[in-house]
C-alpha atoms as a PDB file:
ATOM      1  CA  UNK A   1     -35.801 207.038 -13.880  1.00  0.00           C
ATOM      2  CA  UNK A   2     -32.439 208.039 -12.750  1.00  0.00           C
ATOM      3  CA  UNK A   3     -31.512 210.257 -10.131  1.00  0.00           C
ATOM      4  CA  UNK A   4     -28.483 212.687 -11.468  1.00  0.00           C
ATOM      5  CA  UNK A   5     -27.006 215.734 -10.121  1.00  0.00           C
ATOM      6  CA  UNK A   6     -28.037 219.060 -10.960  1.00  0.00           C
ATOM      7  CA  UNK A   7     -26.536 222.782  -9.976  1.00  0.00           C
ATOM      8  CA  UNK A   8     -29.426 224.940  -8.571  1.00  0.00           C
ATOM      9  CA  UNK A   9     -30.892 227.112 -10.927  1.00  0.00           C
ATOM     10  CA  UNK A  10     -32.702 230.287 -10.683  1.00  0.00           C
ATOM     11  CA  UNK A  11     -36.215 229.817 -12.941  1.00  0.00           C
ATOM     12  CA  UNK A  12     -38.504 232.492 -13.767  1.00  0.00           C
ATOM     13  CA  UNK A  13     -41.412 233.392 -11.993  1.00  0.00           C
ATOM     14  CA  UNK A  14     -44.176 232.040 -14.183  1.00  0.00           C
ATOM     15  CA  UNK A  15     -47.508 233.095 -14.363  1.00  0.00           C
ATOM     16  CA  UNK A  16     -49.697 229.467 -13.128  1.00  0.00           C
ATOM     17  CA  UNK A  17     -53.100 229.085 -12.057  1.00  0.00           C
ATOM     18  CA  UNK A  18     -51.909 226.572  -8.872  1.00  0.00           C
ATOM     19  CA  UNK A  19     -50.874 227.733  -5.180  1.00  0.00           C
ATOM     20  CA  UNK A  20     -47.483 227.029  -4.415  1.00  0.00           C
ATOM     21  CA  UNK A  21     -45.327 227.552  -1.627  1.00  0.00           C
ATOM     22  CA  UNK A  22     -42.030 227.723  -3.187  1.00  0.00           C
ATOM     23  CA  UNK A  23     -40.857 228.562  -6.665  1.00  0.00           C
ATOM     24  CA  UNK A  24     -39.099 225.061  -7.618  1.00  0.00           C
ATOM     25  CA  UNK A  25     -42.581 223.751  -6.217  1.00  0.00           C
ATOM     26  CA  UNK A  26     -44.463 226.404  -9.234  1.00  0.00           C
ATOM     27  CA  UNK A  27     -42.254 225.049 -11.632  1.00  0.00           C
ATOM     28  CA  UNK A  28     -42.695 221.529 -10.927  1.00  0.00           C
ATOM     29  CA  UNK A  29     -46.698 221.399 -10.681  1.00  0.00           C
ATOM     30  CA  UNK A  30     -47.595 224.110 -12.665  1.00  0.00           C
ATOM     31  CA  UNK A  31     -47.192 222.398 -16.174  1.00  0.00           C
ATOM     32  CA  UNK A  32     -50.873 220.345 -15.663  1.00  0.00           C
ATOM     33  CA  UNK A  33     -52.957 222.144 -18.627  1.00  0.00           C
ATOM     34  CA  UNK A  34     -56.064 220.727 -17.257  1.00  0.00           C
ATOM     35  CA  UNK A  35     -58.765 223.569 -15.542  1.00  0.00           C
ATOM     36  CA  UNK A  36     -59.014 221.616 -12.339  1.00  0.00           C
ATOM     37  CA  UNK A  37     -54.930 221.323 -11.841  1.00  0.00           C
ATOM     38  CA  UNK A  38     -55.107 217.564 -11.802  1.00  0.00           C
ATOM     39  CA  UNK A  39     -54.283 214.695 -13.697  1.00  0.00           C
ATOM     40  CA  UNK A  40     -57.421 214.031 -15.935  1.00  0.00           C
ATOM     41  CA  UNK A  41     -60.181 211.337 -15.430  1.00  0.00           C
ATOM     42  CA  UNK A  42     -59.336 207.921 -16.853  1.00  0.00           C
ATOM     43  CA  UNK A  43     -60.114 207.366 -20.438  1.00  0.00           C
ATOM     44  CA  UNK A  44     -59.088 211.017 -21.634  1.00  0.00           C
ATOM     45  CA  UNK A  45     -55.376 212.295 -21.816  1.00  0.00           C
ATOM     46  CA  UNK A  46     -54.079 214.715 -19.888  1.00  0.00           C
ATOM     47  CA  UNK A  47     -52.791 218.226 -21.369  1.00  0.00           C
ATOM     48  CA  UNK A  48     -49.220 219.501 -19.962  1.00  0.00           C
ATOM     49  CA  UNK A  49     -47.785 223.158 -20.530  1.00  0.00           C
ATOM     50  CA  UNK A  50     -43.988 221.779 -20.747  1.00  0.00           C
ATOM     51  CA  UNK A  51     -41.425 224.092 -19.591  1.00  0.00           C
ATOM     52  CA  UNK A  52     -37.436 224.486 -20.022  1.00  0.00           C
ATOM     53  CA  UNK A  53     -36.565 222.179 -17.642  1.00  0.00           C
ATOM     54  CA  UNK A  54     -39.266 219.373 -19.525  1.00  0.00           C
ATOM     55  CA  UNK A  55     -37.805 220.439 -22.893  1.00  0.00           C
ATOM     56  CA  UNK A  56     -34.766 219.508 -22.215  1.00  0.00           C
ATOM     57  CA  UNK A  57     -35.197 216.164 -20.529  1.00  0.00           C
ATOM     58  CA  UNK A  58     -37.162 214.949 -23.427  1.00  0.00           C
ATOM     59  CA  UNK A  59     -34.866 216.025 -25.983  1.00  0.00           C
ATOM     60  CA  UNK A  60     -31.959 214.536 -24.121  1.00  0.00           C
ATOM     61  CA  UNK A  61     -33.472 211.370 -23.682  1.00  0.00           C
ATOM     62  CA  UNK A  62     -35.378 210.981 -26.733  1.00  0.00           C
ATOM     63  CA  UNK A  63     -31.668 211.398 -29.173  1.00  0.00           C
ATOM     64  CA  UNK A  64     -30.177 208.940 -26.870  1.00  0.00           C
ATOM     65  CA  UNK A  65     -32.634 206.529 -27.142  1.00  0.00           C
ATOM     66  CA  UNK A  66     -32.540 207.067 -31.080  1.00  0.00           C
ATOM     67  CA  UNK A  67     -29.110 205.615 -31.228  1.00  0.00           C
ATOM     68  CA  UNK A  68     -31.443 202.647 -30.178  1.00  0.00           C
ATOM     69  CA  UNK A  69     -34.643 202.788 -32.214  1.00  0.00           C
ATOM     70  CA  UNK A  70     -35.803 201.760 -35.729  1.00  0.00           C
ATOM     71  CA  UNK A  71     -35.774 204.158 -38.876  1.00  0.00           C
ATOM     72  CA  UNK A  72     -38.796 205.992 -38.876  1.00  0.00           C
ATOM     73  CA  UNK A  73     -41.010 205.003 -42.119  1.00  0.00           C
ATOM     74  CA  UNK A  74     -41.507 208.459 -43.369  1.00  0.00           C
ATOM     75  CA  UNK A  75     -38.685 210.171 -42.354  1.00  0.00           C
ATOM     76  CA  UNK A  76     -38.681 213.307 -41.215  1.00  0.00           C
ATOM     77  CA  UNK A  77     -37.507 216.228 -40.645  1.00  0.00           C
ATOM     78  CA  UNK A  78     -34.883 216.368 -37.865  1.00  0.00           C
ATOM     79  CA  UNK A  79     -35.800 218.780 -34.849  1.00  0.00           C
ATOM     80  CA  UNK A  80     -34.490 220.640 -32.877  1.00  0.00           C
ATOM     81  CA  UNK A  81     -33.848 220.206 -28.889  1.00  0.00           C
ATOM     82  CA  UNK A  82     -36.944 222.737 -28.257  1.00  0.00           C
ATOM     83  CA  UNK A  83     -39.323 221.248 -30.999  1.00  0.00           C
ATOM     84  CA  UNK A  84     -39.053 217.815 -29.893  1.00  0.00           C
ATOM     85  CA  UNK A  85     -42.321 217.221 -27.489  1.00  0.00           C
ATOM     86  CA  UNK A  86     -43.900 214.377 -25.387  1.00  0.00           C
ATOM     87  CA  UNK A  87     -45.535 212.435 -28.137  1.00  0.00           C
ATOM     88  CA  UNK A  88     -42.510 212.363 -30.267  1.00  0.00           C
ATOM     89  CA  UNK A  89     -40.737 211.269 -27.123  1.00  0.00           C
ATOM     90  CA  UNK A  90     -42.975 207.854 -26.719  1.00  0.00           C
ATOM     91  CA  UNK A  91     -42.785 207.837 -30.603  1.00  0.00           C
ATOM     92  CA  UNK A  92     -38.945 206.986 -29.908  1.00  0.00           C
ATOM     93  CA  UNK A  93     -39.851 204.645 -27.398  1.00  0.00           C
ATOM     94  CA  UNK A  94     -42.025 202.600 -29.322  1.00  0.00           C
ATOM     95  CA  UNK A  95     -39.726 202.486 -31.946  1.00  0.00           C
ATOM     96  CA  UNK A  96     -37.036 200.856 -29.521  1.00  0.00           C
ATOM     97  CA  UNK A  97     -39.141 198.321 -28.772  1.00  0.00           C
ATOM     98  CA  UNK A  98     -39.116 197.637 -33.126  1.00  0.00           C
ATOM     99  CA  UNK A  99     -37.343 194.268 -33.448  1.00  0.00           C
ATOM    100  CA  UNK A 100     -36.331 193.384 -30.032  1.00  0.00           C
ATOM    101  CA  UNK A 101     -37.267 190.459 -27.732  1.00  0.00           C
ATOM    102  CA  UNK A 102     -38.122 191.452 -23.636  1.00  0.00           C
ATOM    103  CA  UNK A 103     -34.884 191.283 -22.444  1.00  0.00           C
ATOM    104  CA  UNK A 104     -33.091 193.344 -25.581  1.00  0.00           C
ATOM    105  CA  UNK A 105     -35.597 196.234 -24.944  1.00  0.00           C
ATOM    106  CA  UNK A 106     -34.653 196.435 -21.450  1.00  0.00           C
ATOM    107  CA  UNK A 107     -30.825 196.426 -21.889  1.00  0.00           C
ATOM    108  CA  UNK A 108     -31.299 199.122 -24.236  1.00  0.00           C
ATOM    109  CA  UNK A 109     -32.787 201.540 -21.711  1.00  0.00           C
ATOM    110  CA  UNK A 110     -30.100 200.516 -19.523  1.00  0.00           C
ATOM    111  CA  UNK A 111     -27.319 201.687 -22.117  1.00  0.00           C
ATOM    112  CA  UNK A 112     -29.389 204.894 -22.564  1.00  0.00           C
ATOM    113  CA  UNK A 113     -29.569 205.277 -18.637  1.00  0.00           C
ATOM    114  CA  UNK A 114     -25.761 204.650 -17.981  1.00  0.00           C
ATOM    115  CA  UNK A 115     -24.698 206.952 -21.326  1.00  0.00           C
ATOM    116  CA  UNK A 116     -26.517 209.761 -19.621  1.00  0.00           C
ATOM    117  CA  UNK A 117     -23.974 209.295 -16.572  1.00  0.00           C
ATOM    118  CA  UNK A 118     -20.279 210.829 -15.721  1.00  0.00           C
ATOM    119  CA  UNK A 119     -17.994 208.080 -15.996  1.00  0.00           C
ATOM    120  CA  UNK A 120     -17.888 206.434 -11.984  1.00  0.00           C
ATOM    121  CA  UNK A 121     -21.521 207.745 -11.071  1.00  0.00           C
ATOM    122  CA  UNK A 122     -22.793 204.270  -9.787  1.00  0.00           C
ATOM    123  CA  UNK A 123     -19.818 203.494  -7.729  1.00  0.00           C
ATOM    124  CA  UNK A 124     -19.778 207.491  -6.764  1.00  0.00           C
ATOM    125  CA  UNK A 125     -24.055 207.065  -5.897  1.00  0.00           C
ATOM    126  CA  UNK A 126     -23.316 203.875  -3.640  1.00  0.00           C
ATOM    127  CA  UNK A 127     -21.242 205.651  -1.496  1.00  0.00           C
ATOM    128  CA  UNK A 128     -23.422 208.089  -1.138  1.00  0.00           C
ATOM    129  CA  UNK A 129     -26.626 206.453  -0.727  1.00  0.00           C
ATOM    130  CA  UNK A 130     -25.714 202.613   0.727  1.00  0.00           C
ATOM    131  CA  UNK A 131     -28.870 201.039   1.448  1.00  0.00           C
ATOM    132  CA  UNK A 132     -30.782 202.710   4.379  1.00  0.00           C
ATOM    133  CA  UNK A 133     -33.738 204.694   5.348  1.00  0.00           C
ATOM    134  CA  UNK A 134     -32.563 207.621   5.122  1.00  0.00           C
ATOM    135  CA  UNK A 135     -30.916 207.078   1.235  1.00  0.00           C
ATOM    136  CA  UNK A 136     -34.378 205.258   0.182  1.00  0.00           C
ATOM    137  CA  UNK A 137     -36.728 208.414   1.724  1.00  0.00           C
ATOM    138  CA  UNK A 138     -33.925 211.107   0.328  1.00  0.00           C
ATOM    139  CA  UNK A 139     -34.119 209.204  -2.774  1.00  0.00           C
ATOM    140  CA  UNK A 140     -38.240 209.010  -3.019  1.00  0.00           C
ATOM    141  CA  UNK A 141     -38.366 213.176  -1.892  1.00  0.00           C
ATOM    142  CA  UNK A 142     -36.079 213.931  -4.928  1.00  0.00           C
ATOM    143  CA  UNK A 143     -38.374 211.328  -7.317  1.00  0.00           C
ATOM    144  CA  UNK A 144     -41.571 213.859  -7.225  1.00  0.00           C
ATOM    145  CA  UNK A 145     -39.770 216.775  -8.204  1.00  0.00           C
ATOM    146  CA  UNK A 146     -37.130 215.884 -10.923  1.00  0.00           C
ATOM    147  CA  UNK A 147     -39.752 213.391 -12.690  1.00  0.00           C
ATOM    148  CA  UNK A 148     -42.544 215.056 -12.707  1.00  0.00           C
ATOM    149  CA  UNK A 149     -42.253 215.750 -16.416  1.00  0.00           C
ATOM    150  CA  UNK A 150     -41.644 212.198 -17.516  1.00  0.00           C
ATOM    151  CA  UNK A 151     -44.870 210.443 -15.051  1.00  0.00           C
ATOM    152  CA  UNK A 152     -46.915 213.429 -14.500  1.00  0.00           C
ATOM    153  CA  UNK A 153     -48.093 213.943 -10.519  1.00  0.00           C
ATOM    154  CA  UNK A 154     -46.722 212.134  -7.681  1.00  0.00           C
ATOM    155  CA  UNK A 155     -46.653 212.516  -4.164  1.00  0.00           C
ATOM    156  CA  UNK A 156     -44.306 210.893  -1.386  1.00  0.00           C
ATOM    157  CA  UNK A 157     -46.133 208.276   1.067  1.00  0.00           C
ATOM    158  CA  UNK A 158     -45.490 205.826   3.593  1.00  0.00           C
ATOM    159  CA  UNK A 159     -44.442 201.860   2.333  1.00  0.00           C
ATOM    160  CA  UNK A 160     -43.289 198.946   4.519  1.00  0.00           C
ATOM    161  CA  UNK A 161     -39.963 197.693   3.768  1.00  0.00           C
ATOM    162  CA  UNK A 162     -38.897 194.487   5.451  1.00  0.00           C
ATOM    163  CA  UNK A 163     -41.401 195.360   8.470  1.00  0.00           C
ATOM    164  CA  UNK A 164     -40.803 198.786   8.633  1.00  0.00           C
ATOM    165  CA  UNK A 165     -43.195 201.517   7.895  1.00  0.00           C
ATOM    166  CA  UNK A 166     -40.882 204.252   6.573  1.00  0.00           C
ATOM    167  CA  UNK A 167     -41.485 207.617   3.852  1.00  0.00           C
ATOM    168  CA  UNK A 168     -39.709 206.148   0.887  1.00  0.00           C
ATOM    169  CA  UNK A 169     -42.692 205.429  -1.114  1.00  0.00           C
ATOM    170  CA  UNK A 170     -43.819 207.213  -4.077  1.00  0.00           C
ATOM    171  CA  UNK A 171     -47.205 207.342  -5.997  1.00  0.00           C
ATOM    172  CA  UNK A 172     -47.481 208.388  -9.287  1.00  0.00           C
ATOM    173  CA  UNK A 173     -51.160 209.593  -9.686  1.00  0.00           C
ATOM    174  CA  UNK A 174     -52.026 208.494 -13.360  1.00  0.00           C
ATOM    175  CA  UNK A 175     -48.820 207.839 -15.115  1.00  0.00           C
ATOM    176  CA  UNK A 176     -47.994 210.017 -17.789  1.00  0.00           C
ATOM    177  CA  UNK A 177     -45.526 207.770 -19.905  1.00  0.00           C
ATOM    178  CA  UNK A 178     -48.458 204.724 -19.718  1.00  0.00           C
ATOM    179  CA  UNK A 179     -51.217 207.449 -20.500  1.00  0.00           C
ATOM    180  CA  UNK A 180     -49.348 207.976 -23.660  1.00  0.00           C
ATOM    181  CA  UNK A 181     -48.254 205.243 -24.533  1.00  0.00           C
ATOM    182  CA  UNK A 182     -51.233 202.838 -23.722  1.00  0.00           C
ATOM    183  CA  UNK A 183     -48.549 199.958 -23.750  1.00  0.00           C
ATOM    184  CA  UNK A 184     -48.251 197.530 -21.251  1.00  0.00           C
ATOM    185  CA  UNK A 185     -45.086 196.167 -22.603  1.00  0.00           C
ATOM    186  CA  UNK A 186     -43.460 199.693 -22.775  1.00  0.00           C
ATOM    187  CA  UNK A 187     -44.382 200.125 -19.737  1.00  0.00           C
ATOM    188  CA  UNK A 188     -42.857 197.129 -18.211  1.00  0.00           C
ATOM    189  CA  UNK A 189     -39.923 196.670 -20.488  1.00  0.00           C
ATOM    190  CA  UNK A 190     -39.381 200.785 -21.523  1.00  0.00           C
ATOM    191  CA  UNK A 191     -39.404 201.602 -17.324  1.00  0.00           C
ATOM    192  CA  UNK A 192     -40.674 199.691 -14.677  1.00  0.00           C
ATOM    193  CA  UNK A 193     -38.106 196.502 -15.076  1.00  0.00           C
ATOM    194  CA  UNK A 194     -35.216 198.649 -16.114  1.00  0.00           C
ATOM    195  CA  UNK A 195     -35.941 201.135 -13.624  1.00  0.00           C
ATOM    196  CA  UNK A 196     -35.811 198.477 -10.971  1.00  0.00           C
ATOM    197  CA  UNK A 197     -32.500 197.021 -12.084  1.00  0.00           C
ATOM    198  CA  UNK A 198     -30.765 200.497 -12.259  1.00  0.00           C
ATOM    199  CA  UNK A 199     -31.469 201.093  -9.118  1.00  0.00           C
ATOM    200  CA  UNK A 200     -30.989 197.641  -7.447  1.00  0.00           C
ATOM    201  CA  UNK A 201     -28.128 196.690  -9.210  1.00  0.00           C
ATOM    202  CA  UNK A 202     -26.277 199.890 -10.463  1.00  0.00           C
ATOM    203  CA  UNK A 203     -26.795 201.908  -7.499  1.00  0.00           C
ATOM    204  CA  UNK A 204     -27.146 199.597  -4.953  1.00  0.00           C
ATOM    205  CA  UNK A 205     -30.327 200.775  -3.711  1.00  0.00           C
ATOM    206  CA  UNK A 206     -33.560 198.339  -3.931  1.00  0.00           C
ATOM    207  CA  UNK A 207     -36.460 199.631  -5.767  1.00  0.00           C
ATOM    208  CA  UNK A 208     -39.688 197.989  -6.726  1.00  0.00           C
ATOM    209  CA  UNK A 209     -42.478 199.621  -8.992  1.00  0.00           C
ATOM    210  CA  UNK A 210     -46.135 198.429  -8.929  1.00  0.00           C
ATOM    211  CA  UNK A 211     -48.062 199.827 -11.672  1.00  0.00           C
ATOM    212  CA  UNK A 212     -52.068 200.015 -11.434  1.00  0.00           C
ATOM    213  CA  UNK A 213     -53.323 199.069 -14.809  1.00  0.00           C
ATOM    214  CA  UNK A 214     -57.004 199.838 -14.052  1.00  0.00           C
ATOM    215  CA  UNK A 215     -56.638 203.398 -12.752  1.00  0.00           C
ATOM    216  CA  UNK A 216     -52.743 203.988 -14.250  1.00  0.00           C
ATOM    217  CA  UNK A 217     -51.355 205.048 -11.090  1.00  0.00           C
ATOM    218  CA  UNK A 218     -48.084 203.427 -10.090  1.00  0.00           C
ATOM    219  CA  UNK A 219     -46.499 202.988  -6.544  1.00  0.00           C
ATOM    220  CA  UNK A 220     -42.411 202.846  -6.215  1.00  0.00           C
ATOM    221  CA  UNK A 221     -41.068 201.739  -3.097  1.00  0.00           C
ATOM    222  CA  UNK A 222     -37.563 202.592  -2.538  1.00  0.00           C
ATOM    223  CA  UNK A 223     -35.861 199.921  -0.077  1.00  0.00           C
ATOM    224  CA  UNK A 224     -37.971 197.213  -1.227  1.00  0.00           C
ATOM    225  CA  UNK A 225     -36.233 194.284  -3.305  1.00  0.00           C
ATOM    226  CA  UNK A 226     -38.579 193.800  -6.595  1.00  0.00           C
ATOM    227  CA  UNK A 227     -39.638 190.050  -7.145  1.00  0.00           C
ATOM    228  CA  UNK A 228     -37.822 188.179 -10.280  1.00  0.00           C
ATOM    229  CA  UNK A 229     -39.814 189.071 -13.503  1.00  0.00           C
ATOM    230  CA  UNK A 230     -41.887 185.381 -13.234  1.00  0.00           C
ATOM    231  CA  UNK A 231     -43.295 186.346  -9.734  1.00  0.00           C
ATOM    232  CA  UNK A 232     -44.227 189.650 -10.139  1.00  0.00           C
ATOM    233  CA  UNK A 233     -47.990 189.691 -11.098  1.00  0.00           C
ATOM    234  CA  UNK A 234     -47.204 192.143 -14.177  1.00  0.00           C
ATOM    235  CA  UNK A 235     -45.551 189.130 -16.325  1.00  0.00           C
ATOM    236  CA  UNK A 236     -49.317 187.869 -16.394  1.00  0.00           C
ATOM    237  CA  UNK A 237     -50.944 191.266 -17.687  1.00  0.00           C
ATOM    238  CA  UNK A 238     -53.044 191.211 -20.733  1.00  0.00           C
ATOM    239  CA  UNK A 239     -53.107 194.706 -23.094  1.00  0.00           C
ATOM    240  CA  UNK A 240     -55.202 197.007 -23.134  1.00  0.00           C
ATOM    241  CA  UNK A 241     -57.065 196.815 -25.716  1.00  0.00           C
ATOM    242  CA  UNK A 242     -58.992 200.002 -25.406  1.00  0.00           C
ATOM    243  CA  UNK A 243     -56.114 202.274 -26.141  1.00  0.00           C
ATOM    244  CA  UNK A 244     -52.870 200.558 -27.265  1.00  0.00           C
ATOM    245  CA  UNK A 245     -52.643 200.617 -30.810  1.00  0.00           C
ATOM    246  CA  UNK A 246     -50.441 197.908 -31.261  1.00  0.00           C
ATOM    247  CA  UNK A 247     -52.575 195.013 -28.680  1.00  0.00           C
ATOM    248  CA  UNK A 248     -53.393 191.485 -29.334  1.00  0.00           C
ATOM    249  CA  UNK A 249     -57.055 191.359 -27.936  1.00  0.00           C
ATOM    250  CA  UNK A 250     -56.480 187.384 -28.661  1.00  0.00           C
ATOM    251  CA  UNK A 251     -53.796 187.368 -26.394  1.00  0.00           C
ATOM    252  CA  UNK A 252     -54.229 186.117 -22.826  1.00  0.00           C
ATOM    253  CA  UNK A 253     -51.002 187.999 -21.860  1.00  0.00           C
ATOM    254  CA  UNK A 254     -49.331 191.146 -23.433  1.00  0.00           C
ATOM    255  CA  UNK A 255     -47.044 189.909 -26.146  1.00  0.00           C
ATOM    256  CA  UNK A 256     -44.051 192.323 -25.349  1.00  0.00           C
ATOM    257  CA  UNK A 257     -43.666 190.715 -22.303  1.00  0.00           C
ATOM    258  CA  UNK A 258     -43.840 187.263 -23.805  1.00  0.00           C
ATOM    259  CA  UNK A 259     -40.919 187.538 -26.299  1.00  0.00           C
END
């Protein structure tokens, strides 16, 4: 998750079932298909009303990332920007994954993540945002509305970074991209681990992501240096077996973060 620079645009007043205080707030929130507004409970998959703004996201990632991933085994017909939705968007994802060790999977994300940039950005983004408070809060404010449509819900809250309690934390209420997915590895290698490096060594600006595998949630902490890959407690996480379709229940340890 990369934060890029948009021009403001005008959206449409839509017609949502949520309060909101502000229309970039409507557009943001109001794409939850679910009665009560909310992510829903844990076992069952959410529904989302994607928008424009969603559309377009997933289309543009999902044909870079196809530069990356394996042929599809029936193929297809090619889409369009406006028919390509969510599920074929992890589809592409898991098809990355197709073939490649840990460490390939993770470098391809970062190609995809650096292709998506003007030419300069990361030396242009350190300027702008060295390593402070105030660039790690800025940063974690502009997280819950731009990438709402890739994790679903998220809110900003308070995190200690080196001692200090600051507003440059970020929790993701039940990820969308795991919820999909069901993955561990994709999870790990497809965003967390690549996430972390664009940000800490790209930008310039520390990040560490703690994903909840019990209730799916997921805490980032802008700021905060992440741990090397053998130290953070995720390189010991088994699949889940329950809802990933391609998990080793004889496996101690999930096997895309093995290889």
């Amino acid at each position: 998750m990369v934060v890029l620079s948009f021009q403001p645009v005008q959206f449409p007043r839509t017609d949502c079932r949520c309060s909101v205080r502000q229309a970039r707030v409507a557009t943001t929130r109001c794409i939850i298909a679910e009665p009560s507004g909310v992510p829903a409970p844990l076992g069952e998959k959410t529904k989302y009303n994607d928008g424009l703004f969603a559309k377009v996201f997933m289309s543009l990632f999902a044909r870079k990332m196809e530069k990356f991933a394996a042929k599809e085994v029936k193929k297809n017909k090619k889409k369009e920007w406006w028919e390509i939705d969510y599920e074929n968007f992890v589809d592409v994802s898991k098809r990355v994954m197709q073939g490649r060790s840990r460490l390939q999977q993770q470098q391809a994300v970062r190609e995809v993540l650096l292709s998506m940039l003007p030419p300069g950005a990361p030396a242009q983004f350190r300027k702008m945002f060295p390593p402070t408070k105030w660039a790690a809060e800025f940063n974690a404010a502009l997280t819950v509305p731009f990438f709402h449509w890739l994790v679903g819900p998220s809110e900003v809250v308070e995190v200690e970074v080196n001692g200090v309690k600051q507003r440059s934390g970020v929790l993701i209420k039940k990820c969308r991209y795991l919820e999909n997915s069901g993955c561990v590895g994709m999870c790990v290698n497809m965003c967390k681990i690549p996430t972390q490096d664009f940000f800490t060594k790209e930008f310039g600006l520390p990040l560490t992501m703690t994903p909840n595998f019990e209730d799916m949630s997921c805490e980032m902490a802008y700021g905060r240096v992440p741990p090397p890959f053998e130290e953070d407690p995720v390189a010991k996480q088994s699949c889940l077996t329950e809802i990933c379709s391609m998990a080793n229940p004889n496996s101690k340890v999930c096997p895309k973060l093995q290889a």
